[in-house]
C-alpha atoms as a PDB file:
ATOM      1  CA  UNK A   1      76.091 104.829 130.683  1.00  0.00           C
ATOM      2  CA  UNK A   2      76.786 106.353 127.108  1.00  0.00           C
ATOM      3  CA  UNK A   3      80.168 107.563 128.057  1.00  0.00           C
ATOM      4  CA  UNK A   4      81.309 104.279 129.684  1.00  0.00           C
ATOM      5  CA  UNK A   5      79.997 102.164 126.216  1.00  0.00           C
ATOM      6  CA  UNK A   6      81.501 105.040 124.040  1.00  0.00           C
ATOM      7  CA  UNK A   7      84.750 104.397 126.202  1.00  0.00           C
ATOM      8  CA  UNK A   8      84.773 100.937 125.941  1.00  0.00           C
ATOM      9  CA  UNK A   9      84.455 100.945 122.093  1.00  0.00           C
ATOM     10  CA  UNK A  10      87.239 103.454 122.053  1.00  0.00           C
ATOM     11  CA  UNK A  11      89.433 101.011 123.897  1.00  0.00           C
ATOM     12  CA  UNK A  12      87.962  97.857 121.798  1.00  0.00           C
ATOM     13  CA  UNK A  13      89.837  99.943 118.455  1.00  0.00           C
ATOM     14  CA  UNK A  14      93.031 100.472 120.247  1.00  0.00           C
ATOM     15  CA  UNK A  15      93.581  97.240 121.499  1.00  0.00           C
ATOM     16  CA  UNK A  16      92.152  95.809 117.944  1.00  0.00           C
ATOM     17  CA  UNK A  17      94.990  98.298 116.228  1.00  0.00           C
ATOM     18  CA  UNK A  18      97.672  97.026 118.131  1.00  0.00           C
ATOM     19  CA  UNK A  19      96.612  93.047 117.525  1.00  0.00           C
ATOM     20  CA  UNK A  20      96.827  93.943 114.057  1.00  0.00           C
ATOM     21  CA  UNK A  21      99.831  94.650 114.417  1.00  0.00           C
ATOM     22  CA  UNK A  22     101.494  92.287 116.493  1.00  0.00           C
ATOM     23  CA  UNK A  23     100.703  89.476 113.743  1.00  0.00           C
ATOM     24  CA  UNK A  24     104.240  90.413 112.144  1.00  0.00           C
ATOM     25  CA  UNK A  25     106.360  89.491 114.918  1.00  0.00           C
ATOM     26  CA  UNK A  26     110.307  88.388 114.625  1.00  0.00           C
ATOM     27  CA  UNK A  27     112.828  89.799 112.578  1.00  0.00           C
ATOM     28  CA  UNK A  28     112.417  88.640 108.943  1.00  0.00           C
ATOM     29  CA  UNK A  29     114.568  90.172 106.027  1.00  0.00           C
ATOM     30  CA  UNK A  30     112.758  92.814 104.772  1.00  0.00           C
ATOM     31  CA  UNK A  31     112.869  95.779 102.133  1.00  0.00           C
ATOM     32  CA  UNK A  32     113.635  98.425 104.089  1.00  0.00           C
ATOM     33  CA  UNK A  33     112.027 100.479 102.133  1.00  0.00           C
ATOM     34  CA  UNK A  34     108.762  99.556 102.004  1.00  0.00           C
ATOM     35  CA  UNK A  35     106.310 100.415 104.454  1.00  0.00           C
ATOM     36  CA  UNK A  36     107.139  98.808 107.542  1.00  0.00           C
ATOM     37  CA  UNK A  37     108.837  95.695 108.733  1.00  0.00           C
ATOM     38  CA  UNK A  38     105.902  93.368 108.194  1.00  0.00           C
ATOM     39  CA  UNK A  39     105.438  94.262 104.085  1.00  0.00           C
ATOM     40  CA  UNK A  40     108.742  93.403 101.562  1.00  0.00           C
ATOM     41  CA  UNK A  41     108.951  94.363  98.274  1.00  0.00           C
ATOM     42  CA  UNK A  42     111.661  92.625  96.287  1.00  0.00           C
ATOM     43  CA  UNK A  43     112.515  93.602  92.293  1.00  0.00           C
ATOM     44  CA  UNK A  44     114.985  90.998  90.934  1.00  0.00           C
ATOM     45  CA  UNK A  45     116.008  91.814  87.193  1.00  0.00           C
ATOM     46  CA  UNK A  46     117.510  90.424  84.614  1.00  0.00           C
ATOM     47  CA  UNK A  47     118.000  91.585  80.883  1.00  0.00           C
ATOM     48  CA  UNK A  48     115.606  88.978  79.603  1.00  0.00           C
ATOM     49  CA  UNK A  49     113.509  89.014  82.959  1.00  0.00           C
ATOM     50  CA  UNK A  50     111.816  91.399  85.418  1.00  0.00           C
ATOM     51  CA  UNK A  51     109.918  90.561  88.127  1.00  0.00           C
ATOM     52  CA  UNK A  52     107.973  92.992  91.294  1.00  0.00           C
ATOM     53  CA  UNK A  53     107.044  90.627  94.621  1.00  0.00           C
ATOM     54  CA  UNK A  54     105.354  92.804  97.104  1.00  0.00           C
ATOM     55  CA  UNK A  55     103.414  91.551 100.321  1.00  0.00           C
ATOM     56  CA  UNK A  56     103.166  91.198 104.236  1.00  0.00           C
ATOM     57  CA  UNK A  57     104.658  88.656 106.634  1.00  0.00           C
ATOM     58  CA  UNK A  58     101.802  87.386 108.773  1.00  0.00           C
ATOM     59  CA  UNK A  59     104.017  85.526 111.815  1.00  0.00           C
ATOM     60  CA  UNK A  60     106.879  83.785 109.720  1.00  0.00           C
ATOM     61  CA  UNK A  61     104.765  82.990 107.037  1.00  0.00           C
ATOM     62  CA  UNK A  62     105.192  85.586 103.279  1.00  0.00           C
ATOM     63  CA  UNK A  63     102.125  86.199 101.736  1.00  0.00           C
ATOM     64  CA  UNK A  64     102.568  87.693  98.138  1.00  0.00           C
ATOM     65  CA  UNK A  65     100.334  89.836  96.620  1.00  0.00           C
ATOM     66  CA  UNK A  66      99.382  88.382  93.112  1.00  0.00           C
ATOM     67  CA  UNK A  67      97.751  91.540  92.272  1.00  0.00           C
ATOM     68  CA  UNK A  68     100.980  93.432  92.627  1.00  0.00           C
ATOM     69  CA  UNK A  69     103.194  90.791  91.734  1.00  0.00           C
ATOM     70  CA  UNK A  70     104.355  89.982  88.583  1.00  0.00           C
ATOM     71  CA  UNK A  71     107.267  88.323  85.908  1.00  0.00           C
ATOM     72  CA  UNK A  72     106.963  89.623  82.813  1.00  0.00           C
ATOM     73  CA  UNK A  73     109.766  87.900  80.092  1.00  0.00           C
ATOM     74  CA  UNK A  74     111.051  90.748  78.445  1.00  0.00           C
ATOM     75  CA  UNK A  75     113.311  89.936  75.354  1.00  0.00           C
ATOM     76  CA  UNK A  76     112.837  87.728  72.345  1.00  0.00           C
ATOM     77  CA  UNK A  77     115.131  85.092  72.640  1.00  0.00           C
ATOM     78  CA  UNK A  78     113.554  82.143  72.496  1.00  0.00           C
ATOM     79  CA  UNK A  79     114.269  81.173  76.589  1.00  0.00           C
ATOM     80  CA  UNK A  80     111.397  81.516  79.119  1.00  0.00           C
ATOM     81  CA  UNK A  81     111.501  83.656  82.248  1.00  0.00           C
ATOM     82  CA  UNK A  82     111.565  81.856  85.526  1.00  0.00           C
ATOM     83  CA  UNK A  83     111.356  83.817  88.874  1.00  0.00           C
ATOM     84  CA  UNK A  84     113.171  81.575  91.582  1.00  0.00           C
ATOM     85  CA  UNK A  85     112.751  81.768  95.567  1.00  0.00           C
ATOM     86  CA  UNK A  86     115.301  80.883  98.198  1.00  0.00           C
ATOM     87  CA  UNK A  87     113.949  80.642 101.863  1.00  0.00           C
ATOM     88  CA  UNK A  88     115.270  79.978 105.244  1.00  0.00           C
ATOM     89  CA  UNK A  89     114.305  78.117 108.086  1.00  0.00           C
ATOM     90  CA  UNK A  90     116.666  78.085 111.049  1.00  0.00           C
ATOM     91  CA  UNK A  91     119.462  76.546 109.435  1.00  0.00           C
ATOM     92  CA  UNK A  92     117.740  74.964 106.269  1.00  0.00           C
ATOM     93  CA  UNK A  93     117.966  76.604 102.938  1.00  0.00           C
ATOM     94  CA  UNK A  94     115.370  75.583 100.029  1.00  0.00           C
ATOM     95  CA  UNK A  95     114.789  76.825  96.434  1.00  0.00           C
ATOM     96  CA  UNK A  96     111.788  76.380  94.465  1.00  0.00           C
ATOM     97  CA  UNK A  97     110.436  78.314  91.413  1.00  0.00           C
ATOM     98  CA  UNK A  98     107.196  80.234  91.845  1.00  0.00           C
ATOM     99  CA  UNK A  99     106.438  81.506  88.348  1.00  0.00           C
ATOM    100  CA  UNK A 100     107.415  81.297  84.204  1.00  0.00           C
ATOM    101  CA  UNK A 101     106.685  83.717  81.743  1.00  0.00           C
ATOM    102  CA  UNK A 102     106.967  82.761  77.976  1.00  0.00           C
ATOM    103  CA  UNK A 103     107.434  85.006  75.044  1.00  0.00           C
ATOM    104  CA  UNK A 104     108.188  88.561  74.675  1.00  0.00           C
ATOM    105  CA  UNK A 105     106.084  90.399  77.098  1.00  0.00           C
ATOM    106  CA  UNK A 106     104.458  88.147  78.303  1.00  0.00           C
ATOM    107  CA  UNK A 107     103.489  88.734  82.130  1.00  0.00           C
ATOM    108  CA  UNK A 108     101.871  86.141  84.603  1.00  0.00           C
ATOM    109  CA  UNK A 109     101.307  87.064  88.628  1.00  0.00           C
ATOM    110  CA  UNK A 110     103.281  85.618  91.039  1.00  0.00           C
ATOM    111  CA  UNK A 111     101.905  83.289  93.613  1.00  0.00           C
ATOM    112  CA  UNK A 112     103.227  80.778  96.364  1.00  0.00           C
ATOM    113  CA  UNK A 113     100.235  78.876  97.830  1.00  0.00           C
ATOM    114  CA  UNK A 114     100.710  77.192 100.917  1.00  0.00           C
ATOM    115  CA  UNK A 115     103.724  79.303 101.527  1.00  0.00           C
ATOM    116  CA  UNK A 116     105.634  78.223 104.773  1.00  0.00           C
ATOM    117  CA  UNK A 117     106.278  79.191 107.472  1.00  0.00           C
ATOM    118  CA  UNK A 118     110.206  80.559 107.510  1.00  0.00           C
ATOM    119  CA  UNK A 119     112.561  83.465 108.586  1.00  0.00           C
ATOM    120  CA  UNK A 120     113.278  85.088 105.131  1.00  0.00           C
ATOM    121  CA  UNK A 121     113.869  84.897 101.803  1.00  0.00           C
ATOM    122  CA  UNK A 122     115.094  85.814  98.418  1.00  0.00           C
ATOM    123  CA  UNK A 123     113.891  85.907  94.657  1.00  0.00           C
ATOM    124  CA  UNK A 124     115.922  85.709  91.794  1.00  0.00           C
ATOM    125  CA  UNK A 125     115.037  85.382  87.855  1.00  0.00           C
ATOM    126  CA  UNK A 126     116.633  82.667  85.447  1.00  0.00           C
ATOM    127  CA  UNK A 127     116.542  82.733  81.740  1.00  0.00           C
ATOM    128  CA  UNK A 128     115.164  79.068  80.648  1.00  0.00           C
ATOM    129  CA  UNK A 129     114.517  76.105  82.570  1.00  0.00           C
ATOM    130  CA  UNK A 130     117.632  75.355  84.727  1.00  0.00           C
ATOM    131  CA  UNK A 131     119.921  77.848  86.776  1.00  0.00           C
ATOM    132  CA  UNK A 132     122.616  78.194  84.558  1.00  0.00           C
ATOM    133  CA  UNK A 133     121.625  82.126  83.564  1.00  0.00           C
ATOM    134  CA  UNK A 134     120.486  83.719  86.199  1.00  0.00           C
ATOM    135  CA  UNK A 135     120.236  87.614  88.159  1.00  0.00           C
ATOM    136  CA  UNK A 136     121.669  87.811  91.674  1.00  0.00           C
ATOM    137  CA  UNK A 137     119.540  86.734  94.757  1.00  0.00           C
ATOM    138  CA  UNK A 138     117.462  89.756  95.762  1.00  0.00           C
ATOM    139  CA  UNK A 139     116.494  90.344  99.916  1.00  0.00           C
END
């Protein structure tokens, strides 16, 4: 009787394992770099700007880590950093921005509450409030 429970939790943390993993399922843009296909870790810069978004997918939906996420504005010239986000959703493309930092050095953690559900996306930073200086989109 102890070897069939023993065996039975045994197979109740494989099959838990694997259900873990399955939560990260399609094929998302990722950083191939990072750990596996369900984390990304994206580093858009810009002299002025810097910015580190690091997370997991969990289905199609990003979940960024505000505790190793950040913008930090990094020169003193008077325009405030603004970390952008374009996403995808089949065929529809939206941009929103997720987080300002203001002043030199200044650093705030990047969050996106409520983020949807999509099939990848893309950060980039701006200097001041519209999109008229801005880094390259970064996958």
């Amino acid at each position: 009787m102890a070897l069939s429970v023993a065996a039975a939790l045994l197979l109740g943390l494989c099959a838990e394992s694997t259900a873990h993993a399955r939560r990260c399922s399609g094929d998302p843009v990722y950083d191939p770099g990072s750990n596996g296909p369900c984390y990304f870790a994206v580093t858009p810069f810009l002299p002025g700007g810097e910015a580190t978004v690091k997370g997991k997918w969990f289905e199609r939906m990003p979940f960024i880590d505000p505790q190793l996420s950040y913008l930090k504005d990094t020169a003193d010239d008077g325009l405030d950093a603004y970390l952008w986000v374009r996403y995808t959703d089949g065929t529809e493309t939206n941009e929103k921005w997720l987080a300002r930092a203001s002043g030199p050095g200044a650093t705030v953690e990047v969050r996106w509450p409520f983020a949807p559900m999509i099939d990848s996306f893309s950060t980039r930073i701006c200097l001041g409030p519209n999109t008229a200086t801005c880094s390259d989109w970064r996958t």
